[in-house]
N, C-alpha and C. Protein backbone atom coordinates (compact mmCIF):
# COMPACT_ATOMS: atom_id res chain seq x y z
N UNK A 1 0.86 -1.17 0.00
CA UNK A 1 0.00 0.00 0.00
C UNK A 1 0.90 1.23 0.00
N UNK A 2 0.38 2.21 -0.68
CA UNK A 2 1.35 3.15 -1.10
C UNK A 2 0.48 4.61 0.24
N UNK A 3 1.42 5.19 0.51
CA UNK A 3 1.41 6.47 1.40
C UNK A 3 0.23 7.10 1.02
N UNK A 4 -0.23 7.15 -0.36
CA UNK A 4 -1.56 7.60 -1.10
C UNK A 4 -2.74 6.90 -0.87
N UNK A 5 -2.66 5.85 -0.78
CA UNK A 5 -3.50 5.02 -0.63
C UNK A 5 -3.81 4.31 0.53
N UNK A 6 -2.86 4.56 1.52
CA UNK A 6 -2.86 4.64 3.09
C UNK A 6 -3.71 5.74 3.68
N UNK A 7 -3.42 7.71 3.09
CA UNK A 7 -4.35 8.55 3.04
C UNK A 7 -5.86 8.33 3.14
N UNK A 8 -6.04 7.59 1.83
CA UNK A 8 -7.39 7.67 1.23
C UNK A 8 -8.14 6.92 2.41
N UNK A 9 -7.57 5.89 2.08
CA UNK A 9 -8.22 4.63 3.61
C UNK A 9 -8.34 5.23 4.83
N UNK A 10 -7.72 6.00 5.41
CA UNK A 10 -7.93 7.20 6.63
C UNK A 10 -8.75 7.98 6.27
N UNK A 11 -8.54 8.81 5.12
CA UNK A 11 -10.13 9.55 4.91
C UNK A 11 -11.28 9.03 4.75
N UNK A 12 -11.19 8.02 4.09
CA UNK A 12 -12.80 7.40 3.72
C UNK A 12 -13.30 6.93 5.70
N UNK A 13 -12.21 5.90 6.52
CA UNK A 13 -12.99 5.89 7.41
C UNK A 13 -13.20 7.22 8.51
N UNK A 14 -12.68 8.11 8.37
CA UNK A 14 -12.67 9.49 9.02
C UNK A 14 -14.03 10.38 8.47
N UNK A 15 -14.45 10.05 7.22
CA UNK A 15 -15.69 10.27 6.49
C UNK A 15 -16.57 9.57 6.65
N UNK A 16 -16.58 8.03 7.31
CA UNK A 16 -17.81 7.28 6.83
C UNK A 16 -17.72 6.33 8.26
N UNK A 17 -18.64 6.64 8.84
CA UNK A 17 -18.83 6.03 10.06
C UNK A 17 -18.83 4.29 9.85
N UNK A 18 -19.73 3.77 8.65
CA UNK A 18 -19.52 2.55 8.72
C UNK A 18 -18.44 1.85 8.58
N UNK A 19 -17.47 2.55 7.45
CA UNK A 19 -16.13 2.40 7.17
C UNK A 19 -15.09 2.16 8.57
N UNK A 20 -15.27 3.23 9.11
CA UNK A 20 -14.71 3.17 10.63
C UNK A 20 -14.50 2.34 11.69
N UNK A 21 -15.99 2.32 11.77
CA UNK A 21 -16.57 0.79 12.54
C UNK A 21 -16.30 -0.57 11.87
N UNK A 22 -16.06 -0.75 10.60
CA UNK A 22 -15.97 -1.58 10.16
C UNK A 22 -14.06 -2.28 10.28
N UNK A 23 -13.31 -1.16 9.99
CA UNK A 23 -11.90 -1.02 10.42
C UNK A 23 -11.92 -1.17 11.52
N UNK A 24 -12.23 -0.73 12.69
CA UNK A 24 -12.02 -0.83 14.10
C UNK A 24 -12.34 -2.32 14.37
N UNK A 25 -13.02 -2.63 14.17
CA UNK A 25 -13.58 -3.98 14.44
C UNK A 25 -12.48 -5.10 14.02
N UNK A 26 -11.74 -5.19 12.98
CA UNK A 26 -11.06 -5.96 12.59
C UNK A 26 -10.03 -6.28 13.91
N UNK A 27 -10.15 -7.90 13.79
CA UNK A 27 -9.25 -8.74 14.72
C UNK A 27 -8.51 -9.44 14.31
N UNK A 28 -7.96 -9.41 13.07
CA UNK A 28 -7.16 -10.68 12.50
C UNK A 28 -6.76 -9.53 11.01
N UNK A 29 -5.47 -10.13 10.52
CA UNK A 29 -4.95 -9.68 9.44
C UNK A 29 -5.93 -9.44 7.71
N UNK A 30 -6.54 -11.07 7.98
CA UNK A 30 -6.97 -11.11 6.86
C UNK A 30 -8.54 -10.29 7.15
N UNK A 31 -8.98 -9.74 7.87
CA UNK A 31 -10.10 -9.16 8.29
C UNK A 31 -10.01 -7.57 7.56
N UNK A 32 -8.94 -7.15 8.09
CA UNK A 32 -8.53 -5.86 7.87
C UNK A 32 -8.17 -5.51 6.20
N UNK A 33 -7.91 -7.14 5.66
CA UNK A 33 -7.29 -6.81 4.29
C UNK A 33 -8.90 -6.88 3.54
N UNK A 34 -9.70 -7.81 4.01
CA UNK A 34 -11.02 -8.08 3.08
C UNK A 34 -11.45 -6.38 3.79
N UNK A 35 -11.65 -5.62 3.98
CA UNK A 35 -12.33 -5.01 5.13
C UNK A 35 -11.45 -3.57 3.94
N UNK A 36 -10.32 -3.42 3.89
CA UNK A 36 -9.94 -2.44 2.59
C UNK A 36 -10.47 -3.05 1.65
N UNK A 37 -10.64 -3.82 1.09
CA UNK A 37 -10.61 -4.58 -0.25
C UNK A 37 -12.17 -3.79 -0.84
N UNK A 38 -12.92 -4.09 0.20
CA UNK A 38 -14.54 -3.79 -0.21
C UNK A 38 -14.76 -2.60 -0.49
N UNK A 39 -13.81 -1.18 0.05
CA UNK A 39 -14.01 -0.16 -0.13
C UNK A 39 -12.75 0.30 -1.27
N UNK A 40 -12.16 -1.00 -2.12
CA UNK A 40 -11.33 -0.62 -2.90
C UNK A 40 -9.65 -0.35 -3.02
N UNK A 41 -9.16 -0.01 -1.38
CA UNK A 41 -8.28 0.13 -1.07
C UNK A 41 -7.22 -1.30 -0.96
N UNK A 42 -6.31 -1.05 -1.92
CA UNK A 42 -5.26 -2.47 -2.06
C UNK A 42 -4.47 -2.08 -0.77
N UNK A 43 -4.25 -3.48 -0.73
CA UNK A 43 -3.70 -3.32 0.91
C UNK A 43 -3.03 -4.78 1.02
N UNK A 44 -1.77 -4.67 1.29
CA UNK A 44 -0.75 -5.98 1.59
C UNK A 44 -0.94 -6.97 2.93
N UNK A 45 -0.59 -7.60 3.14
CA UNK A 45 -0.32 -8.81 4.29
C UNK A 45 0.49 -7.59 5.21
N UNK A 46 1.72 -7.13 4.58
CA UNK A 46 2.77 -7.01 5.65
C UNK A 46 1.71 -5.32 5.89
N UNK A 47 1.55 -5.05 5.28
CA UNK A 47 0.89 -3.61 5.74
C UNK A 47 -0.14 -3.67 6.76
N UNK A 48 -0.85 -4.41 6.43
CA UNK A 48 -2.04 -4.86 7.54
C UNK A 48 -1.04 -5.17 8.95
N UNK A 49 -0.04 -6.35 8.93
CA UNK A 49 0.58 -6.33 9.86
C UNK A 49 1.08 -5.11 10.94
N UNK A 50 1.20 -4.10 9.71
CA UNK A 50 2.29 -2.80 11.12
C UNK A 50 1.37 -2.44 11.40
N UNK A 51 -0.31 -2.42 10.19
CA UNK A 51 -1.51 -1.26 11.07
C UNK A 51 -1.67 -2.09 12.60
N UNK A 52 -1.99 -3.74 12.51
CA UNK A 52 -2.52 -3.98 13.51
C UNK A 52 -1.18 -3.95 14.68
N UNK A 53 -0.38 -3.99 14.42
CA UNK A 53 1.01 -3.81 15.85
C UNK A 53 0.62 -2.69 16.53
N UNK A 54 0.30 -1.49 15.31
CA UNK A 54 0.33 -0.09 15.81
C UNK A 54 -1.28 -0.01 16.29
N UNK A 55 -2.23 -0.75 15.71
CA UNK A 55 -3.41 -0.49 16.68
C UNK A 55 -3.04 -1.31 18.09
N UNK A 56 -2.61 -1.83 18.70
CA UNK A 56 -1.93 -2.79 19.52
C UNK A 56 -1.11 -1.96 20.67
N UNK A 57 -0.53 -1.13 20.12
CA UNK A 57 0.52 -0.59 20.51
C UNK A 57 -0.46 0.91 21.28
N UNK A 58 -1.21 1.24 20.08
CA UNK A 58 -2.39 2.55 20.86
C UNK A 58 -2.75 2.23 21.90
N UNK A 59 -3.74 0.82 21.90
CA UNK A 59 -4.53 0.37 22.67
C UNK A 59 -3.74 0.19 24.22
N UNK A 60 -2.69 0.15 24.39
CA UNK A 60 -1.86 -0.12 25.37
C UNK A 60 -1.40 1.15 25.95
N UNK A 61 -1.27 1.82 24.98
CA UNK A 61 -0.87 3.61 25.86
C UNK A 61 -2.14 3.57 26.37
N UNK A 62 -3.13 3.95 25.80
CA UNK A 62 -4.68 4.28 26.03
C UNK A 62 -5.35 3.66 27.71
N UNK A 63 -4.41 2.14 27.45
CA UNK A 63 -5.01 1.59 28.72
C UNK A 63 -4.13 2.08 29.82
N UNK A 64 -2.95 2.15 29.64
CA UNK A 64 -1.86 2.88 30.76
C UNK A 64 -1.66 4.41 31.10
N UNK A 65 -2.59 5.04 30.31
CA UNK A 65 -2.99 6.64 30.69
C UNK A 65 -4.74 6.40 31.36
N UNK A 66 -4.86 5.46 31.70
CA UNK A 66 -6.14 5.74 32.01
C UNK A 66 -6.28 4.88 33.18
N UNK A 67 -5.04 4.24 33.57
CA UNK A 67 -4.74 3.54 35.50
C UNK A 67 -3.92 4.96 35.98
């Protein structure tokens, strides 16, 4: 996935609540890749990988600013 097309996928779910919800929800690699796919956005194995580390990685500040 190219930096452009990383963009777009942030705007569309930043624009489209279902889009959002639908991204957030993803629990598994191949979830996240069918889950771009439907809204068009090509999207790799290894790319999906760093999004979900880095959603991983949020979720863990988030929980340790909030003990």
């Amino acid at each position: 996935m190219s930096r452009d097309e990383l963009v777009r996928l942030v705007d569309e779910a930043e624009a489209d609540a279902v889009i959002r919800r639908s991204l957030r929800h993803c629990r598994s690699q191949e979830e996240l890749i069918l889950a771009a796919q439907c809204i068009n956005v090509p999207i790799t194995e290894a790319m999906a990988e760093r999004m979900t580390a880095e959603r991983i990685v949020d979720e863990r500040e988030l929980n340790s600013r909030a003990h």
